[in-house]
N, C-alpha and C. Protein backbone atom coordinates (compact mmCIF):
# COMPACT_ATOMS: atom_id res chain seq x y z
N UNK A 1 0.85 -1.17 0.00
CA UNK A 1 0.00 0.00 0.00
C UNK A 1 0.89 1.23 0.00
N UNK A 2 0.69 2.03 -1.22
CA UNK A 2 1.22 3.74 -1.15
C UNK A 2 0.92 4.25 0.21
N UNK A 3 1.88 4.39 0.98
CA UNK A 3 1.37 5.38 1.83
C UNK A 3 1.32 7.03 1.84
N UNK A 4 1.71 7.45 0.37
CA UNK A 4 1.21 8.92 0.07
C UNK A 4 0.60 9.03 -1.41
N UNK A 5 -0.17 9.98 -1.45
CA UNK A 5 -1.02 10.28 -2.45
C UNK A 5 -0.39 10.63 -3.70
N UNK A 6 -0.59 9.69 -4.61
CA UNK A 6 0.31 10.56 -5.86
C UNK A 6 -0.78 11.84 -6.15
N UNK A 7 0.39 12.89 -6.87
CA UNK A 7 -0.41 14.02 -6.56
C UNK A 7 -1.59 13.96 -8.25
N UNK A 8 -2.39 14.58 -7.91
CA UNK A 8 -3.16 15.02 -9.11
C UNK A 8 -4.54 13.92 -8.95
N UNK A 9 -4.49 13.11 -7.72
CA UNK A 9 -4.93 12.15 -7.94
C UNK A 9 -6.46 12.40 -6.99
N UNK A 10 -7.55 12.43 -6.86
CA UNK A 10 -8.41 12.85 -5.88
C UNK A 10 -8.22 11.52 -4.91
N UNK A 11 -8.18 12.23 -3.32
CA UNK A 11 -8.23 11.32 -1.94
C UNK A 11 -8.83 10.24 -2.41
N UNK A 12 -10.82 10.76 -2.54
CA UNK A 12 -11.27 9.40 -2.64
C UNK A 12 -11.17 8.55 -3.34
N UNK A 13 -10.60 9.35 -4.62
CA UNK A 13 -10.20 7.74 -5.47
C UNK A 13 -8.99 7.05 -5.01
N UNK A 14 -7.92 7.48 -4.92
CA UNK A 14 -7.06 6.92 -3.95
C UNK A 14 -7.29 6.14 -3.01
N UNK A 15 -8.28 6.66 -1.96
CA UNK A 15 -8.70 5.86 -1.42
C UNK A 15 -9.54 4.38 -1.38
N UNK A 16 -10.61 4.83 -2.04
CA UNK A 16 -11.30 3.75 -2.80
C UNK A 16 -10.44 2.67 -3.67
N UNK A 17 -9.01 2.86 -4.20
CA UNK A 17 -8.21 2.31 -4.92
C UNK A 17 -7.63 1.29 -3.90
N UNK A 18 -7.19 1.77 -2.44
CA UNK A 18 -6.65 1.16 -1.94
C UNK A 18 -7.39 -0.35 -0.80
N UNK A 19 -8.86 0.39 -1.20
CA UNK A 19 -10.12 -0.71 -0.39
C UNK A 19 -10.00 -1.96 -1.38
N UNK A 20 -10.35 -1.38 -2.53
CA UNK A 20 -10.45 -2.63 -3.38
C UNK A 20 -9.15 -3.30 -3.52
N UNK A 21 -7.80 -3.08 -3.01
CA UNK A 21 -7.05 -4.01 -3.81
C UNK A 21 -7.07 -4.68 -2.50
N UNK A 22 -6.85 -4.03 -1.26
CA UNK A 22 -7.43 -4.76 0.27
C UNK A 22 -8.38 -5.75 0.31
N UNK A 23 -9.55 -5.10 -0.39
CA UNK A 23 -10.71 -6.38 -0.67
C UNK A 23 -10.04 -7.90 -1.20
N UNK A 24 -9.51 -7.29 -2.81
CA UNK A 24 -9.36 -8.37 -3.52
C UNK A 24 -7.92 -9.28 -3.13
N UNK A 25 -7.26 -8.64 -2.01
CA UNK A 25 -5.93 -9.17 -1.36
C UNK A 25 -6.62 -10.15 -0.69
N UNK A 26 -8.04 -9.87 0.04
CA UNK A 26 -8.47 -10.77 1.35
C UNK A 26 -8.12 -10.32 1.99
N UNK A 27 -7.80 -9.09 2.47
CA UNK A 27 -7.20 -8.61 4.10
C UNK A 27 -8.68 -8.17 4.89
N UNK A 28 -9.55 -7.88 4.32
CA UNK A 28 -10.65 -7.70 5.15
C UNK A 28 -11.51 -9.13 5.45
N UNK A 29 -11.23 -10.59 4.93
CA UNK A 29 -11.47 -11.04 5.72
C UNK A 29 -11.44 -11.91 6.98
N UNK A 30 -12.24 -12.77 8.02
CA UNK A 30 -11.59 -13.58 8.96
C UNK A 30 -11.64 -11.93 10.03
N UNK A 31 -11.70 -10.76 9.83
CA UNK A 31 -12.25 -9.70 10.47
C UNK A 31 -12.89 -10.17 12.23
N UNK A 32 -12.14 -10.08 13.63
CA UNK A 32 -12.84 -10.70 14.47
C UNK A 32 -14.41 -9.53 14.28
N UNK A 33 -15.27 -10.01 14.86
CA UNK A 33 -16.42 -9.49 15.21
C UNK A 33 -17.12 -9.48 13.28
N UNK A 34 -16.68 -10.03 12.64
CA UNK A 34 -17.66 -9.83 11.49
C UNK A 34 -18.77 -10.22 10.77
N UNK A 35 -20.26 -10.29 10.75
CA UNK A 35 -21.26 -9.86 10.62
C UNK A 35 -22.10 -9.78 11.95
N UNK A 36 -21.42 -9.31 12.80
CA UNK A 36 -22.07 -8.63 13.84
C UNK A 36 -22.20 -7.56 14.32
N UNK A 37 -23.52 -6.60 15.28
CA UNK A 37 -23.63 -5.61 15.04
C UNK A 37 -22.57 -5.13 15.49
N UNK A 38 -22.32 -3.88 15.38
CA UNK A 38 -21.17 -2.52 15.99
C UNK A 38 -21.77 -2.36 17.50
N UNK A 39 -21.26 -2.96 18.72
CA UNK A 39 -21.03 -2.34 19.93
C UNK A 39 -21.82 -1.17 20.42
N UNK A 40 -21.59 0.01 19.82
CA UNK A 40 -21.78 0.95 19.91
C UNK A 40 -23.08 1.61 19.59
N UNK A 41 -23.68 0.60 18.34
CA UNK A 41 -25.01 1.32 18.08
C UNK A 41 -25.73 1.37 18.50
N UNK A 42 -26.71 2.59 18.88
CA UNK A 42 -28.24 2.46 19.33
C UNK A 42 -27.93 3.11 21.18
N UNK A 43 -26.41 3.65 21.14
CA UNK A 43 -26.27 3.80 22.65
C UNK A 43 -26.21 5.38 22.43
N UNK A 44 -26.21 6.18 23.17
CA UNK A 44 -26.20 7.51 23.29
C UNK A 44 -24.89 8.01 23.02
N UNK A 45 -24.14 8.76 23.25
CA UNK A 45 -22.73 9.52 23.06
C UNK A 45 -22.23 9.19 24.61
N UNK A 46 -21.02 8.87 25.01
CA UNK A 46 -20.75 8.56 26.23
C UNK A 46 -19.37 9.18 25.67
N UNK A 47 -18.55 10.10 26.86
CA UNK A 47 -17.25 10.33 26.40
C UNK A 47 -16.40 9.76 27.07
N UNK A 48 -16.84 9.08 27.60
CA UNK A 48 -15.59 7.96 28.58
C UNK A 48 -15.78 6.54 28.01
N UNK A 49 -16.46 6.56 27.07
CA UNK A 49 -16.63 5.05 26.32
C UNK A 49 -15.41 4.31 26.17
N UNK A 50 -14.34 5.16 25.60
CA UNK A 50 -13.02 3.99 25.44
C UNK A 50 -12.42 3.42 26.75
N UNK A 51 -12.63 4.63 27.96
CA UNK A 51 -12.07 4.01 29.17
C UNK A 51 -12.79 3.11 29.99
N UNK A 52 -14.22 2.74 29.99
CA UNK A 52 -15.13 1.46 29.74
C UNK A 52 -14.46 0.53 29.43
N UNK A 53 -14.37 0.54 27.98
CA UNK A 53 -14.13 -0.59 27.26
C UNK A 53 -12.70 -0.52 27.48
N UNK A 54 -11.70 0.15 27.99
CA UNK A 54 -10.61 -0.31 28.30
C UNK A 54 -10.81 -1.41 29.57
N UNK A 55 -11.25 -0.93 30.87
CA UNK A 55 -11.66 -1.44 31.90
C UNK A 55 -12.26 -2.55 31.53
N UNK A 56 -13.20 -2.96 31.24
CA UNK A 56 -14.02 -3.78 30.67
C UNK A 56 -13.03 -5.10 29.96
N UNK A 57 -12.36 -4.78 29.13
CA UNK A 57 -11.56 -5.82 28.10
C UNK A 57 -9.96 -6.34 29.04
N UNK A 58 -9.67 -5.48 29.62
CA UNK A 58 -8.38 -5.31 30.20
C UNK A 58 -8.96 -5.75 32.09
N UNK A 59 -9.94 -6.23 32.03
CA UNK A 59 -10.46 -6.88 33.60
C UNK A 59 -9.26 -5.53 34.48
N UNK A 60 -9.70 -4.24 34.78
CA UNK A 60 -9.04 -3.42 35.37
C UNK A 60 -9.91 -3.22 36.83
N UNK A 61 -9.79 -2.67 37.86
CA UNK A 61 -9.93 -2.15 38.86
C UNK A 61 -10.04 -0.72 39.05
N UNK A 62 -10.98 -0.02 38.96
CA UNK A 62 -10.77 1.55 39.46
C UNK A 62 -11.11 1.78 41.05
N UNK A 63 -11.31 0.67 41.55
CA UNK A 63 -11.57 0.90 43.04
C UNK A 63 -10.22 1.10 43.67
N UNK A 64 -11.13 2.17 44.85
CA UNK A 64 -9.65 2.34 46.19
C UNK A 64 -9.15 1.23 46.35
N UNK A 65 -8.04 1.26 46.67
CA UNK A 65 -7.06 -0.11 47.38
C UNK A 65 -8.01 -0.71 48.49
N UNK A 66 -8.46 0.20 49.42
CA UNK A 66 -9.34 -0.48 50.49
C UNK A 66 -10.19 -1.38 49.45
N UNK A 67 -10.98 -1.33 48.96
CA UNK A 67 -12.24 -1.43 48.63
C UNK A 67 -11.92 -2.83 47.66
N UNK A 68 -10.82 -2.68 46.83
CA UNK A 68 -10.03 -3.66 46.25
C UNK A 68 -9.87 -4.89 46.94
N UNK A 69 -9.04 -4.75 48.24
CA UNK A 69 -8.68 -5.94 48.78
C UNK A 69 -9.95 -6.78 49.53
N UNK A 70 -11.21 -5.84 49.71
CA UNK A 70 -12.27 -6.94 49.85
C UNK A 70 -12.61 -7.92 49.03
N UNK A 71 -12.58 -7.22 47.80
CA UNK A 71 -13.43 -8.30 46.36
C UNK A 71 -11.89 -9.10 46.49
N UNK A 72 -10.67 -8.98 46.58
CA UNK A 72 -9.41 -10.05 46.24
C UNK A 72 -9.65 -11.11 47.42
N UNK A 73 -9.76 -11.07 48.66
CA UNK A 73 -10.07 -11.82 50.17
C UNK A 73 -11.19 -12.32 49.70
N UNK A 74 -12.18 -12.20 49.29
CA UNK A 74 -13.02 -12.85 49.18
C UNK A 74 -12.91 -13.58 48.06
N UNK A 75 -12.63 -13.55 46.93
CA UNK A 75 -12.04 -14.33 45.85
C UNK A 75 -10.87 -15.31 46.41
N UNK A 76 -9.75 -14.89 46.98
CA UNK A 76 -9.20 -15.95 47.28
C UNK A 76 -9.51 -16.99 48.79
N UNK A 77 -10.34 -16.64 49.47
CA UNK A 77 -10.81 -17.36 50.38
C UNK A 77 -12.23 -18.64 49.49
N UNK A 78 -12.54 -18.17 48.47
CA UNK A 78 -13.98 -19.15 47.55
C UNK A 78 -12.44 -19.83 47.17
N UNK A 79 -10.99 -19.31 46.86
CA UNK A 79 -10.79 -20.21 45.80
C UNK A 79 -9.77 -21.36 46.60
N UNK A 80 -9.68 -20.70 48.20
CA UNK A 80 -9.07 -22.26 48.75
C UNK A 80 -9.65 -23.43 49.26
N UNK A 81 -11.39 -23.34 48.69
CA UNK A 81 -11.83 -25.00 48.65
C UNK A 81 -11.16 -25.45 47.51
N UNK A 82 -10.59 -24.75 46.61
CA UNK A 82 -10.13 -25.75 45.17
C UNK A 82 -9.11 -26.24 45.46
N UNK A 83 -8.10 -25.95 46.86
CA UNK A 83 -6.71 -26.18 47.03
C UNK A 83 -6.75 -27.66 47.33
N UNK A 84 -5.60 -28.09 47.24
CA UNK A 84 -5.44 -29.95 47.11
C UNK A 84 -5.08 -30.02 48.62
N UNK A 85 -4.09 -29.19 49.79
CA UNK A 85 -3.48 -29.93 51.06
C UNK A 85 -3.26 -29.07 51.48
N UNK A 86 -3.51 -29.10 52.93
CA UNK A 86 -2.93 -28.15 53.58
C UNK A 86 -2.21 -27.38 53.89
N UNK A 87 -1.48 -27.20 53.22
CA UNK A 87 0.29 -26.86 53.31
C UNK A 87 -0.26 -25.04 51.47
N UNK A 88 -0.85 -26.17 50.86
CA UNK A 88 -1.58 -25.11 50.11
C UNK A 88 -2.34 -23.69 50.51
N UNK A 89 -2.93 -24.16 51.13
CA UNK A 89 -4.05 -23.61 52.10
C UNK A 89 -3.25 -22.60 52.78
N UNK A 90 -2.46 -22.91 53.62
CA UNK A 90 -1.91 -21.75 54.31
C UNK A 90 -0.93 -21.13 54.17
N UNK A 91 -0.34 -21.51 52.88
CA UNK A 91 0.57 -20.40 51.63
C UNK A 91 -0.47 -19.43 51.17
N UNK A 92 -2.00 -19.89 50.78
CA UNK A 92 -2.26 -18.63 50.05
C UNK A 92 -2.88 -17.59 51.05
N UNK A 93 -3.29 -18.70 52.36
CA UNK A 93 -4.27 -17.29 52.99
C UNK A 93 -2.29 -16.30 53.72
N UNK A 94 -1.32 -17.21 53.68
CA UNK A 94 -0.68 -16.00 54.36
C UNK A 94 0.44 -14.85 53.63
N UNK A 95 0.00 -15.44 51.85
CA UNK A 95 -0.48 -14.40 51.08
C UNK A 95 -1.00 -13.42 50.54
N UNK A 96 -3.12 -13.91 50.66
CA UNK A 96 -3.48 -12.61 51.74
C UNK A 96 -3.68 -11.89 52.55
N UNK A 97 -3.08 -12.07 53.68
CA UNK A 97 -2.80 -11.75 54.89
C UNK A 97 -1.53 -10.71 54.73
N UNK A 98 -0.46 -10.82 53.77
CA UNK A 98 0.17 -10.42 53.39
C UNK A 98 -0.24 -9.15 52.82
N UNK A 99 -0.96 -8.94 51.59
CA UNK A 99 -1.90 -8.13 51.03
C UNK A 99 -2.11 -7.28 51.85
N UNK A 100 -3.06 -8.01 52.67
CA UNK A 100 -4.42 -7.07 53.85
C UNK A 100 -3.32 -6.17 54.57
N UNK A 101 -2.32 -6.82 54.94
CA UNK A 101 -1.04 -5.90 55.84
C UNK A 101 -0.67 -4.31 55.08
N UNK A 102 -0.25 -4.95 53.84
CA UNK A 102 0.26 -4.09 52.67
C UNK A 102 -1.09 -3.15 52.65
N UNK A 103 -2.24 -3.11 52.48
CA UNK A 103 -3.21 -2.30 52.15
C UNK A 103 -3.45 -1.50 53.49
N UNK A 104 -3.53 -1.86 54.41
CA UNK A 104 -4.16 -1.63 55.94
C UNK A 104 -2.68 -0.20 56.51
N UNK A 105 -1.28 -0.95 55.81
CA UNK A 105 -0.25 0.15 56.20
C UNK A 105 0.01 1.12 55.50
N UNK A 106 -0.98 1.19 54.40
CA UNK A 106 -0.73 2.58 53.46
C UNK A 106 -1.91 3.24 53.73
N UNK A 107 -1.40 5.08 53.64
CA UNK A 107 -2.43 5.86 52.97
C UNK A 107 -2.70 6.17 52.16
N UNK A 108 -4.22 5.58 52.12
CA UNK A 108 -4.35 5.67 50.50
C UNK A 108 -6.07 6.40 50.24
N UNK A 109 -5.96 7.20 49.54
CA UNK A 109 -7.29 7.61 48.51
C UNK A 109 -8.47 7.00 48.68
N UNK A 110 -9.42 7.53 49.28
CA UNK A 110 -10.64 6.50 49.38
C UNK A 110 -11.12 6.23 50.85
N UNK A 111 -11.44 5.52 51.02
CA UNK A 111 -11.74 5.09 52.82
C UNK A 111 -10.64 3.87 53.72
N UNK A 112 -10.84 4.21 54.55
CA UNK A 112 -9.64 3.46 55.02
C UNK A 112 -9.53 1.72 55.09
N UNK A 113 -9.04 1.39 55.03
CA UNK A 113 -9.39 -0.48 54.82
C UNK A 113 -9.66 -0.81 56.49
N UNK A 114 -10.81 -1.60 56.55
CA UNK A 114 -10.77 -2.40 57.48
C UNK A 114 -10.89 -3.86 57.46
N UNK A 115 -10.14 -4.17 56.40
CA UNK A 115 -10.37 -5.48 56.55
C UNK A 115 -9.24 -5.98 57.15
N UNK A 116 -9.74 -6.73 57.78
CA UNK A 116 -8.56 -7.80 59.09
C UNK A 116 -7.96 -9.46 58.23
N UNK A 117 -7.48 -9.66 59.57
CA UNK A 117 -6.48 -10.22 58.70
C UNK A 117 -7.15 -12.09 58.67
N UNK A 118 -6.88 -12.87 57.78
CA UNK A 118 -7.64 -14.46 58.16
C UNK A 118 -6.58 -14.83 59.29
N UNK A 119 -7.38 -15.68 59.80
CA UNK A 119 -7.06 -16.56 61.02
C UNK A 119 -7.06 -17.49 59.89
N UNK A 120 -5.34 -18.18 59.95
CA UNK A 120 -4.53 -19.30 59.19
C UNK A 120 -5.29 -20.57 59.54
N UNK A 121 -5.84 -20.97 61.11
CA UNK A 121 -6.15 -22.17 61.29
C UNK A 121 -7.02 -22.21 61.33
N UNK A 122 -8.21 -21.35 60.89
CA UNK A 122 -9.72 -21.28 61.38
C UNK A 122 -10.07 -21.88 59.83
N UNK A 123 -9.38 -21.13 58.77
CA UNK A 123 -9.22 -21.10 57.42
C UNK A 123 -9.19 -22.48 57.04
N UNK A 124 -7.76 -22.93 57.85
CA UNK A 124 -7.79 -24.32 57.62
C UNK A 124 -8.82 -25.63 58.01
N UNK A 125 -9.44 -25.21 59.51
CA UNK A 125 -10.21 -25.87 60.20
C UNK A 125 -11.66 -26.18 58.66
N UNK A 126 -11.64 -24.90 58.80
CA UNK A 126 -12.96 -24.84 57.40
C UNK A 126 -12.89 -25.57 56.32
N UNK A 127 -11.10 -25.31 55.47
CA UNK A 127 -11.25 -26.05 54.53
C UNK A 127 -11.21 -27.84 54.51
N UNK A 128 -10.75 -28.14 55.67
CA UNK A 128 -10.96 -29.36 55.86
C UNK A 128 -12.16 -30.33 56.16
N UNK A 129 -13.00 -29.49 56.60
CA UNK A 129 -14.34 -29.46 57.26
C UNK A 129 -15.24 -29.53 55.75
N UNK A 130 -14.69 -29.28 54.74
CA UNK A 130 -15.42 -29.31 53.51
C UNK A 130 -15.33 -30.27 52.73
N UNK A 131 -15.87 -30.88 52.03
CA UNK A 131 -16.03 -31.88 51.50
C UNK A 131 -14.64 -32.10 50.61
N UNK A 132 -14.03 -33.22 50.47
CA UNK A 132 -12.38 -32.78 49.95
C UNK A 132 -12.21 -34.34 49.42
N UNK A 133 -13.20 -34.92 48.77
CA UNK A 133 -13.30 -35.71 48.08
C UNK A 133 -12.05 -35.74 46.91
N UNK A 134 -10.99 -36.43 46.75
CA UNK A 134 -10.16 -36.90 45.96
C UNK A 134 -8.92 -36.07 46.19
N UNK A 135 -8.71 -35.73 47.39
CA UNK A 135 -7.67 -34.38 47.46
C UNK A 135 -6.81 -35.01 48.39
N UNK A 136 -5.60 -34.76 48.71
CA UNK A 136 -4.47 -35.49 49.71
C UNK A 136 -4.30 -34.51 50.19
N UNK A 137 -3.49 -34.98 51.37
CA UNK A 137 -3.10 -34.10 52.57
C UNK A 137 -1.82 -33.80 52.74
């Protein structure tokens, strides 16, 4: 593809010159999202739309750090019934425990964290206490 206009030449034909040889190259197709509608249509004007869909595509966080480390504690406390042994188990909670420390000793923007810290053996008491069908110790 020319990337400048020979002169004398009008844009749109130029342009149009360079769709069709695109067309007939095949570069437009295999296109992700193609014959489906446009995202965008039928929604009002939003001027923060790209930073949405940045957030959105890019799984981002705009929450305070406080506010953060609740939804993470609670995510990783659902995800140590999946852990196989004990020894698992109390690597990750004193991981987030780790976290909660790190968040709880900064000032930071937002409201202050109160979230406390897991009790390692209560954690454990629980996950054992749960059904642990095919899992070693």
């Amino acid at each position: 593809m020319t990337s400048r206009k020979p002169p004398g030449v009008p844009f749109e034909t130029f342009i149009e010159a360079q769709i069709r040889r695109a067309q007939e190259a095949g570069e437009f197709d295999d296109l992700p999202g193609q014959g489906k509608p446009l995202d965008r249509v039928g929604r009002g004007y939003d001027p923060d739309w790209w930073a949405k869909q940045l957030i959105e595509r890019e799984k981002l966080s705009i929450l305070p750090a406080s506010m953060e480390i609740r939804r993470e504690v609670e995510r990783g406390v659902a995800a140590l019934a999946r852990l196989r042994s004990e020894r698992e188990v109390r690597e990750a909670v004193r991981e987030l425990n780790a976290k909660i420390r790190k968040v709880n000793s900064r000032i930071t923007a937002g409201p202050p964290s109160s979230q406390r810290l897991l009790d390692e053996d209560a954690e454990v008491d629980r996950w054992r206490s749960a059904d642990r069908t095919g899992r070693d110790e």
